[in-house]
C-alpha atoms as a PDB file:
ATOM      1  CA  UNK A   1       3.453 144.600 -29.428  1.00  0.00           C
ATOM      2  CA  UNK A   2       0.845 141.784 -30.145  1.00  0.00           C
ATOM      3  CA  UNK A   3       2.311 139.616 -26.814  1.00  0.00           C
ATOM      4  CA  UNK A   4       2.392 142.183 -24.796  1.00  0.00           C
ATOM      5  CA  UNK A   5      -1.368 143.478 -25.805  1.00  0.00           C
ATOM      6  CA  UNK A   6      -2.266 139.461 -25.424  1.00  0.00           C
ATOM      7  CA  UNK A   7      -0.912 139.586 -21.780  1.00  0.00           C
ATOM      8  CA  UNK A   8      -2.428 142.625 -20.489  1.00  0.00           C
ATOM      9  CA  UNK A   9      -5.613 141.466 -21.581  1.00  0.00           C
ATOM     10  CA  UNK A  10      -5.306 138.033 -19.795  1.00  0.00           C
ATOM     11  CA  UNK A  11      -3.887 139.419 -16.942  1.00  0.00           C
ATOM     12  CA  UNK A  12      -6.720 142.014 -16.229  1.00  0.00           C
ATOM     13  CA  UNK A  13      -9.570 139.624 -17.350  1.00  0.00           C
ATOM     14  CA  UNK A  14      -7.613 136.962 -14.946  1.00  0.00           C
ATOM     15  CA  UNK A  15      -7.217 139.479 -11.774  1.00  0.00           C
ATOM     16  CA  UNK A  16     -11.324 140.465 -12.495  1.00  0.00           C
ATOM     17  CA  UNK A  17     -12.512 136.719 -12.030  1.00  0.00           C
ATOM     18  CA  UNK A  18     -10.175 136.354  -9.209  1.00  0.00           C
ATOM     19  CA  UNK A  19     -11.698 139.074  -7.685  1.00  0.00           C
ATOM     20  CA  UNK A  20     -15.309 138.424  -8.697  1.00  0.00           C
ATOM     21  CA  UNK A  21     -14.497 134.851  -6.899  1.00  0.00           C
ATOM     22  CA  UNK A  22     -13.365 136.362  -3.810  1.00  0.00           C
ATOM     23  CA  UNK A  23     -16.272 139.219  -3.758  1.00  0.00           C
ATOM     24  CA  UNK A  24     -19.120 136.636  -4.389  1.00  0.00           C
ATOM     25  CA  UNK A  25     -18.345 133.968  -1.509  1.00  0.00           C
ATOM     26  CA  UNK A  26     -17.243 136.841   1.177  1.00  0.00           C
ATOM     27  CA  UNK A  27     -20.425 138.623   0.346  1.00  0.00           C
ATOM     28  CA  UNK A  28     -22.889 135.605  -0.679  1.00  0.00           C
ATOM     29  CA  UNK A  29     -23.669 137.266  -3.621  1.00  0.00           C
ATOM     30  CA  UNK A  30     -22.671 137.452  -7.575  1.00  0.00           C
ATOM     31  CA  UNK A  31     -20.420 139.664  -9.015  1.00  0.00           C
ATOM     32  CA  UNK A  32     -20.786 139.180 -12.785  1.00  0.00           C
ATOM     33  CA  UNK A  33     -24.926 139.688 -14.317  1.00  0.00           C
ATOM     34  CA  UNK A  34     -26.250 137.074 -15.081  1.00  0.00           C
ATOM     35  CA  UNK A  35     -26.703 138.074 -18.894  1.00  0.00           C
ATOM     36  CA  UNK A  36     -23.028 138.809 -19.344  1.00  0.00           C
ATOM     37  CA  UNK A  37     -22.112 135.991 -17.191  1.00  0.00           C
ATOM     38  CA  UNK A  38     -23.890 133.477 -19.168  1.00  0.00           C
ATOM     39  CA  UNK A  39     -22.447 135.026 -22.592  1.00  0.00           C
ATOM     40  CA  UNK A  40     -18.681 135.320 -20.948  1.00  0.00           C
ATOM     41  CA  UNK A  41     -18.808 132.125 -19.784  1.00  0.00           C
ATOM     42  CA  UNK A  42     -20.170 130.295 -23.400  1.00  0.00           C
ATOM     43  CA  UNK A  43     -17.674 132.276 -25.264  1.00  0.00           C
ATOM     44  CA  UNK A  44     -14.856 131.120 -22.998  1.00  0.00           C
ATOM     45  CA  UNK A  45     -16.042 127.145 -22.827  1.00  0.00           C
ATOM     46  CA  UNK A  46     -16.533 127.365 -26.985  1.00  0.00           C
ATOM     47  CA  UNK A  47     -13.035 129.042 -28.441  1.00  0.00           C
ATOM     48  CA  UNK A  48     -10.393 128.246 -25.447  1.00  0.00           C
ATOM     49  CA  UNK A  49     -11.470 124.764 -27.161  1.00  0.00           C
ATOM     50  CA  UNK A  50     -11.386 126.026 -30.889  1.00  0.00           C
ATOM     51  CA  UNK A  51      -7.901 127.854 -29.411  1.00  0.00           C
ATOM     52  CA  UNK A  52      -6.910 124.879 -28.363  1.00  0.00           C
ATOM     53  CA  UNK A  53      -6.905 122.686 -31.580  1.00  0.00           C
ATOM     54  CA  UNK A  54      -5.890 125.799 -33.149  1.00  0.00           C
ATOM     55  CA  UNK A  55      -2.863 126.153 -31.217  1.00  0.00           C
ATOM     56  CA  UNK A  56      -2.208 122.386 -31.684  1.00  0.00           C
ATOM     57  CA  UNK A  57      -2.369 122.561 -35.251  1.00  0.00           C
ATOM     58  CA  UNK A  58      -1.190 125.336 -36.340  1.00  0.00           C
ATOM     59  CA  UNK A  59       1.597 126.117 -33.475  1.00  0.00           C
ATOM     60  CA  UNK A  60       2.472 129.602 -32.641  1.00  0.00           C
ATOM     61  CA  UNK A  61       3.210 131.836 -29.615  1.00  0.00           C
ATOM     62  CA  UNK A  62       0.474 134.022 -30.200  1.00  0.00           C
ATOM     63  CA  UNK A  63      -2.027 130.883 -30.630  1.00  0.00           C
ATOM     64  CA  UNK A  64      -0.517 129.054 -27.748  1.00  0.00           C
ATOM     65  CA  UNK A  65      -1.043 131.910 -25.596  1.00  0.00           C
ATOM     66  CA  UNK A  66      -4.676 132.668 -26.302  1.00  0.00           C
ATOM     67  CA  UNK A  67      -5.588 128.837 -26.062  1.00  0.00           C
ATOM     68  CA  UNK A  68      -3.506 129.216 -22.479  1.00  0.00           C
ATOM     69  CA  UNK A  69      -5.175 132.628 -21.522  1.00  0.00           C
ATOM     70  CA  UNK A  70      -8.819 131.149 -22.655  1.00  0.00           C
ATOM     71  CA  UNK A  71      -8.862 128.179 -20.958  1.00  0.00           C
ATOM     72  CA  UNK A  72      -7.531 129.969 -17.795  1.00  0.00           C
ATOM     73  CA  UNK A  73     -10.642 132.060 -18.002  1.00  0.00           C
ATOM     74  CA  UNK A  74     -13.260 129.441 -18.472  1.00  0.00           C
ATOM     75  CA  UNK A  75     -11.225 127.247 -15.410  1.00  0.00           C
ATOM     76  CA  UNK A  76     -12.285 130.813 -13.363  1.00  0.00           C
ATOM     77  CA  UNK A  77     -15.103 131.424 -14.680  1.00  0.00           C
ATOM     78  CA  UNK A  78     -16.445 127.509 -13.868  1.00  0.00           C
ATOM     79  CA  UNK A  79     -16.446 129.168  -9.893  1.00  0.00           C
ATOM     80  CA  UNK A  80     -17.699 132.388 -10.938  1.00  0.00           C
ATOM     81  CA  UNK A  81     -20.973 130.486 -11.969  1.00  0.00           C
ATOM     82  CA  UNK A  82     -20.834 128.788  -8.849  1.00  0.00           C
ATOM     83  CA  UNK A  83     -21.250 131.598  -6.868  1.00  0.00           C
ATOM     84  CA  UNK A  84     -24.341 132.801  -8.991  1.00  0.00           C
ATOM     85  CA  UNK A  85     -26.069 129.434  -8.624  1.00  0.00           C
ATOM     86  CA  UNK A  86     -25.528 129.300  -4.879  1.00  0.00           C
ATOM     87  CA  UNK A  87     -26.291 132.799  -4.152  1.00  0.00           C
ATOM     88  CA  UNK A  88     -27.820 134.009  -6.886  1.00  0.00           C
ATOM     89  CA  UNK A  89     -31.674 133.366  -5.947  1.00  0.00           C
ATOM     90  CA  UNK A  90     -31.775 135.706  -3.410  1.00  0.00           C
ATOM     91  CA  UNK A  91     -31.658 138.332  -6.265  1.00  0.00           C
ATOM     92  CA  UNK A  92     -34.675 136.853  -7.558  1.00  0.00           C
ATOM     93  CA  UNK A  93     -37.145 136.419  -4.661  1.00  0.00           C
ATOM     94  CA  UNK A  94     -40.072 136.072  -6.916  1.00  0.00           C
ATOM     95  CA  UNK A  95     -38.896 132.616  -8.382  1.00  0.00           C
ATOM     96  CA  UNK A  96     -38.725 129.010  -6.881  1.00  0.00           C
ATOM     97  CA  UNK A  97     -35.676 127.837  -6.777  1.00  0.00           C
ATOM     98  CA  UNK A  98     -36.731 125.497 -10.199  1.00  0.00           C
ATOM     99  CA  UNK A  99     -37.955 128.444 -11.790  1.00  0.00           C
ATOM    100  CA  UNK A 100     -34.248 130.009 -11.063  1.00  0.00           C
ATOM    101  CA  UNK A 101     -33.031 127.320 -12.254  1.00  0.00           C
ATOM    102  CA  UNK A 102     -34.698 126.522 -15.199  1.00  0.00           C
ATOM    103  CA  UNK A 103     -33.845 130.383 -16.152  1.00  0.00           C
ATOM    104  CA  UNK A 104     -30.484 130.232 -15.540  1.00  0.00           C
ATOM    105  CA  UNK A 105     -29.725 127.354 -17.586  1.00  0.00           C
ATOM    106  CA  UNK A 106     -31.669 128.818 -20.208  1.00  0.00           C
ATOM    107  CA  UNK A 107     -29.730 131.905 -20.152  1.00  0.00           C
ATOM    108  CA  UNK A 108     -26.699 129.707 -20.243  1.00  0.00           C
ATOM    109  CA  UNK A 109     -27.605 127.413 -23.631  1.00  0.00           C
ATOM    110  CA  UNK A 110     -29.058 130.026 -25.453  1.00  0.00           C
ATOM    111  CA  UNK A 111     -25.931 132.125 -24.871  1.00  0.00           C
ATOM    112  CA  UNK A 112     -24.018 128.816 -26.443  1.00  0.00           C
ATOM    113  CA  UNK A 113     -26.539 128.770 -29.139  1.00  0.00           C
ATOM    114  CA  UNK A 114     -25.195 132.673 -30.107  1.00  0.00           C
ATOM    115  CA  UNK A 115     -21.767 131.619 -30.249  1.00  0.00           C
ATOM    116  CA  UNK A 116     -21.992 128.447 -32.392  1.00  0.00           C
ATOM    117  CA  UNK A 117     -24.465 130.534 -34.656  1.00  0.00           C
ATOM    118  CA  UNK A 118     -21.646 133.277 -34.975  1.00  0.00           C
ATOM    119  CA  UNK A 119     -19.403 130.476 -36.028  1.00  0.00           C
ATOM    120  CA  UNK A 120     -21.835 129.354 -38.868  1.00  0.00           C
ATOM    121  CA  UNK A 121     -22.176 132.483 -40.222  1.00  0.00           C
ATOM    122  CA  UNK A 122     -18.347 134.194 -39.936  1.00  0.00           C
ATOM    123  CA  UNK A 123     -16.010 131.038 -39.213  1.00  0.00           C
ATOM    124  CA  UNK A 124     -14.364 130.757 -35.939  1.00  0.00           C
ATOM    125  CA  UNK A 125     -11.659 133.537 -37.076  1.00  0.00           C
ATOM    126  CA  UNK A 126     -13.646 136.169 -37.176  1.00  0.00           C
ATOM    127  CA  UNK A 127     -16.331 134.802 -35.211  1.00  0.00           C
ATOM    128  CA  UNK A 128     -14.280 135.290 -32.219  1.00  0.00           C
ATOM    129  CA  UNK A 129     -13.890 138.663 -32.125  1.00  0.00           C
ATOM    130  CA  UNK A 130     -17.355 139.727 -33.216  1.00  0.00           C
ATOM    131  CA  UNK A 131     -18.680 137.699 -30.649  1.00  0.00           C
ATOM    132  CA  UNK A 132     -16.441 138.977 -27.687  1.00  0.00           C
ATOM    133  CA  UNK A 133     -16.635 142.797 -28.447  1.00  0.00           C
ATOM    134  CA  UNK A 134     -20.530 142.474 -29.213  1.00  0.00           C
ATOM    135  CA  UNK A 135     -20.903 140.628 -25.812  1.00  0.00           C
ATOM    136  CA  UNK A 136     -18.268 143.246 -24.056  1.00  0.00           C
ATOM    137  CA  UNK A 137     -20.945 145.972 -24.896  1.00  0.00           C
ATOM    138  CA  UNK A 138     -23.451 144.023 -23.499  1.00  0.00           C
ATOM    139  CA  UNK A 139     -21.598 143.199 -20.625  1.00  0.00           C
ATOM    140  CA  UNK A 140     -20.303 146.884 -19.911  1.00  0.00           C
ATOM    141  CA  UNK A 141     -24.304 147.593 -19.864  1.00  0.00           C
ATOM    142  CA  UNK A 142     -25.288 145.353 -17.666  1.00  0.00           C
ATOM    143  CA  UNK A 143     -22.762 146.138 -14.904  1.00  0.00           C
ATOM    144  CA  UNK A 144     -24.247 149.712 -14.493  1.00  0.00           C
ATOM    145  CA  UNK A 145     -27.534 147.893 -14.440  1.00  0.00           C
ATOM    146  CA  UNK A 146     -26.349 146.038 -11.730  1.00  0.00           C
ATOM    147  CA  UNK A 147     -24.865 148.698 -10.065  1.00  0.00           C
ATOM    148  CA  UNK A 148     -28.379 150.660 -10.081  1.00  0.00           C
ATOM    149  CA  UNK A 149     -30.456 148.040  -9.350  1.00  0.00           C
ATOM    150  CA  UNK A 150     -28.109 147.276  -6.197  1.00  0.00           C
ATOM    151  CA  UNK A 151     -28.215 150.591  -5.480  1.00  0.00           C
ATOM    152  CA  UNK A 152     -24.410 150.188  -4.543  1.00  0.00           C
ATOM    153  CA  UNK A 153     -21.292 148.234  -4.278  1.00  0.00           C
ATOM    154  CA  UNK A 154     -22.673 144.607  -3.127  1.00  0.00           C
ATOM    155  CA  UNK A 155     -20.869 142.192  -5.337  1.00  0.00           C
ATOM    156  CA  UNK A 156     -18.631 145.237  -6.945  1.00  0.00           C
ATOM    157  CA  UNK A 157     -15.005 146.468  -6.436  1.00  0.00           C
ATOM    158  CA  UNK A 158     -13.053 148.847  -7.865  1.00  0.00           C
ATOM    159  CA  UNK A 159     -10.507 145.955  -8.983  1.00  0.00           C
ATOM    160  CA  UNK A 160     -13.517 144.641 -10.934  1.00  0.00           C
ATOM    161  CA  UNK A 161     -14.447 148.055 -12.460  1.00  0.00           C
ATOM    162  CA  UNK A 162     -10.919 149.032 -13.574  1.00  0.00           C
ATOM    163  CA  UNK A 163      -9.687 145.647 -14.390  1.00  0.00           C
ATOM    164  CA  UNK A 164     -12.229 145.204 -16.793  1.00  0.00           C
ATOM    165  CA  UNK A 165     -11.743 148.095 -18.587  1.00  0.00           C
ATOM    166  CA  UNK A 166      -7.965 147.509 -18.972  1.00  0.00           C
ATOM    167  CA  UNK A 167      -8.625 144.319 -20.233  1.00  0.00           C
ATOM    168  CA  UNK A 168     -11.312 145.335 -23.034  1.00  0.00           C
ATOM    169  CA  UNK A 169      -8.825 148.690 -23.894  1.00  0.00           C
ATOM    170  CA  UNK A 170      -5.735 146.338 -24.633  1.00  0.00           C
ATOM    171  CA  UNK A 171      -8.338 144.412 -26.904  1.00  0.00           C
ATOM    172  CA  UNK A 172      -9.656 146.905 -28.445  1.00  0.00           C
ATOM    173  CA  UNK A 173      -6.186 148.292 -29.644  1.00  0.00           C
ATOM    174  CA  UNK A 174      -4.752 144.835 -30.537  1.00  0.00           C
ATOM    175  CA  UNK A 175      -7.728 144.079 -32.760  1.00  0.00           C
ATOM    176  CA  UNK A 176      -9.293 147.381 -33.518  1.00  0.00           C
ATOM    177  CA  UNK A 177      -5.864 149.342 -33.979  1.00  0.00           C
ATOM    178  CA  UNK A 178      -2.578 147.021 -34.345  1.00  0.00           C
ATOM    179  CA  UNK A 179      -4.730 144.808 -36.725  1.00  0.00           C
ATOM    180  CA  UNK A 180      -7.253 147.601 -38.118  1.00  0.00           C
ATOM    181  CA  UNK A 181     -10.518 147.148 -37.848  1.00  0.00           C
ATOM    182  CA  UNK A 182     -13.611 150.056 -37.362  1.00  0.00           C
ATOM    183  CA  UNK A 183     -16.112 147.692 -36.784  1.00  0.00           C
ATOM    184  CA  UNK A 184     -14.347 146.902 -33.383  1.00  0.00           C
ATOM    185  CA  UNK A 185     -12.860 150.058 -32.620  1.00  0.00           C
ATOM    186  CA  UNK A 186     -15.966 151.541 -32.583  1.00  0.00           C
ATOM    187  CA  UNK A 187     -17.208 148.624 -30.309  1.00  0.00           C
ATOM    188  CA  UNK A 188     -14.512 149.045 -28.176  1.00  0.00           C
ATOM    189  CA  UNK A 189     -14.494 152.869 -27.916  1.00  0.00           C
ATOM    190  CA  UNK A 190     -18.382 152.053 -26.743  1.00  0.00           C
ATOM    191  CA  UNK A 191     -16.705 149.832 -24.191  1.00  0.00           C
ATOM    192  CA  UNK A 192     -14.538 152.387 -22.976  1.00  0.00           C
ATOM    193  CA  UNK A 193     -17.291 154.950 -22.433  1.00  0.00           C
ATOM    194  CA  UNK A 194     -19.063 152.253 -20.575  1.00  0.00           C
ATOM    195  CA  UNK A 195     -16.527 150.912 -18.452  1.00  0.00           C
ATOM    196  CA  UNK A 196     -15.309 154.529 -17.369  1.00  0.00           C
ATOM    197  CA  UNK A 197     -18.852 155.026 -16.233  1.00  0.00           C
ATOM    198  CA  UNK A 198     -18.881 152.205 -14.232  1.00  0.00           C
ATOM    199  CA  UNK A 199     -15.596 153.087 -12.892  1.00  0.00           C
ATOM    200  CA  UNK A 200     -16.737 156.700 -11.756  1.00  0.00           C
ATOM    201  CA  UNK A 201     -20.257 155.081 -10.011  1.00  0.00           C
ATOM    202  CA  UNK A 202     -18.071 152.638  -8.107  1.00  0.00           C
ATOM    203  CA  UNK A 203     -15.188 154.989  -7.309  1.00  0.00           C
ATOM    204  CA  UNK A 204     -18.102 157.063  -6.050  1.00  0.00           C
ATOM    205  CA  UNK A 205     -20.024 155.367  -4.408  1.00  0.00           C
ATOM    206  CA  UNK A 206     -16.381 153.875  -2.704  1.00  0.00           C
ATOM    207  CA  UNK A 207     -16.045 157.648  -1.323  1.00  0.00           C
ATOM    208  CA  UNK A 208     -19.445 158.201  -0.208  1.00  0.00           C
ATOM    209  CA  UNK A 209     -21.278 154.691   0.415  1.00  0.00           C
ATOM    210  CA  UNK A 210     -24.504 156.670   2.248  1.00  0.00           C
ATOM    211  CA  UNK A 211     -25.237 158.372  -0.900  1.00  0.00           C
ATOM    212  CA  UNK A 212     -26.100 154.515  -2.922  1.00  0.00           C
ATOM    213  CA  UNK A 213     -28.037 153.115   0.370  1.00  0.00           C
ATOM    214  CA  UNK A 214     -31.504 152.211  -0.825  1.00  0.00           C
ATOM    215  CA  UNK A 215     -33.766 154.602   0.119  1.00  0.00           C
ATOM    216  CA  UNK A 216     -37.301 154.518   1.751  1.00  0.00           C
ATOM    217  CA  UNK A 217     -40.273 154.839   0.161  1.00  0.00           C
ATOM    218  CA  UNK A 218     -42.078 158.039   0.565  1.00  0.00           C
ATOM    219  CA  UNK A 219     -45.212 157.784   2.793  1.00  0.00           C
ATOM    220  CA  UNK A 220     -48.279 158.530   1.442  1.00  0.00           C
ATOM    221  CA  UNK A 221     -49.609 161.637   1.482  1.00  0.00           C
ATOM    222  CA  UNK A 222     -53.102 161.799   3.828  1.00  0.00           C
ATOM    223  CA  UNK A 223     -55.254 163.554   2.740  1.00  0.00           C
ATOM    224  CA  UNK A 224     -57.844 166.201   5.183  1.00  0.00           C
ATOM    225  CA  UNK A 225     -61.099 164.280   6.044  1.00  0.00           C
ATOM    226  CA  UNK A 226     -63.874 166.296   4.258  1.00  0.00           C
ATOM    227  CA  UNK A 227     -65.953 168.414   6.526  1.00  0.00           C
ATOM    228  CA  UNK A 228     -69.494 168.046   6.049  1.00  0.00           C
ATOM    229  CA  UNK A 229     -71.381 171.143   4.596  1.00  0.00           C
ATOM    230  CA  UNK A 230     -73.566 171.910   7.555  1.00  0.00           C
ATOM    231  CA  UNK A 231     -75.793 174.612   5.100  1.00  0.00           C
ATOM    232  CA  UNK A 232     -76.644 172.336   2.483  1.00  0.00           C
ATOM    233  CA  UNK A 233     -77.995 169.757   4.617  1.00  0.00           C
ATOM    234  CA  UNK A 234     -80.244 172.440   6.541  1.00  0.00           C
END
């Protein structure tokens, strides 16, 4: 049961970032926030190495896949930050492209800073899983953001939406269920609610793309010129 939970998770996760590749080049754009993208991609870079030297010293099919899976992720996830550093200013018209910059990479350290900090405070066992479901919320958040602020499906696929939530689910049932835990079912049940959100706006807005085209601005109203009050004046 454990495997099989494992591999649906790092097949969904693995068939999102595909997708979120393909997305942001043929579109120019980014399909991951940047928030989420930046916390994603520091979780992945900090335990597919703790995974790693895990799986190398204390060998088991369960570690050996997860170090696999994780470093698989961050290897994906490498181009998925590609995409947001060579498209990604266009989002953000008001900045240079140092002030993008600068913001981006300090999106990216301090989300390494969170990690490592989890680390210190749980140990790397439990840190891992606190970390990801915590971030998952966020993530699941920020995608509706997205999705509003884009005012439709730029950057976004139903493949995303859907995989995404198969991914978390099998999660959340491995390490909130199989191996109990209410402090991350109740995480991942937020997830859930999320991602099916997500899943309805983009299934949605797949049906009827004129009704997520950003609208006009109303014209202002103008006003009646004030006639002149011929009495007073005589």
């Amino acid at each position: 049961m454990t495997m099989i939970l494992v591999d649906i998770t790092g097949a969904a996760w693995t068939i999102v970032y595909i997708n979120a590749i393909w997305v942001g080049f043929r579109q120019r754009t980014f399909a991951m926030p940047l928030v989420a993208l930046a916390l994603n991609f520091a979780w992945e870079l900090t335990y597919s190495a703790v995974d790693l030297r895990t799986a190398v010293t204390v060998p088991s099919t369960t570690n050996t896949a997860w170090a696999v899976v994780e470093i698989v992720w961050a290897l994906f996830d490498v181009v998925v930050v590609a995409t947001f550093f060579r498209f990604g200013r266009a989002e953000f018209t008001s900045l240079s492209k140092r002030m993008f910059t600068a913001a981006a990479m300090l999106a990216f350290a301090v989300s390494l800073a969170v990690q490592w900090l989890f680390i210190a405070e749980f140990g790397a066992q439990v840190a891992v899983r606190y970390s990801a479901f915590l971030q998952t919320v966020v993530m699941s958040w920020t995608f509706i953001a997205m999705f509003v602020g884009r005012r439709g499906l730029r950057g976004q696929t139903v493949t995303i939406a859907v995989g995404k939530w198969i991914g978390t689910l099998a999660a959340t049932i491995l390490y909130g269920v199989v191996e109990p835990s209410s402090f991350i079912l109740g995480l991942g049940i937020v997830c859930c609610v999320l991602d099916l959100v997500y899943i309805g706006l983009v299934v949605r807005a797949k049906r009827s793309p004129a009704g997520f085209t950003t609208s006009r601005m109303p014209e202002p109203v103008q006003l009646p010129e004030r006639v002149p009050d011929v009495s007073a004046a005589s």
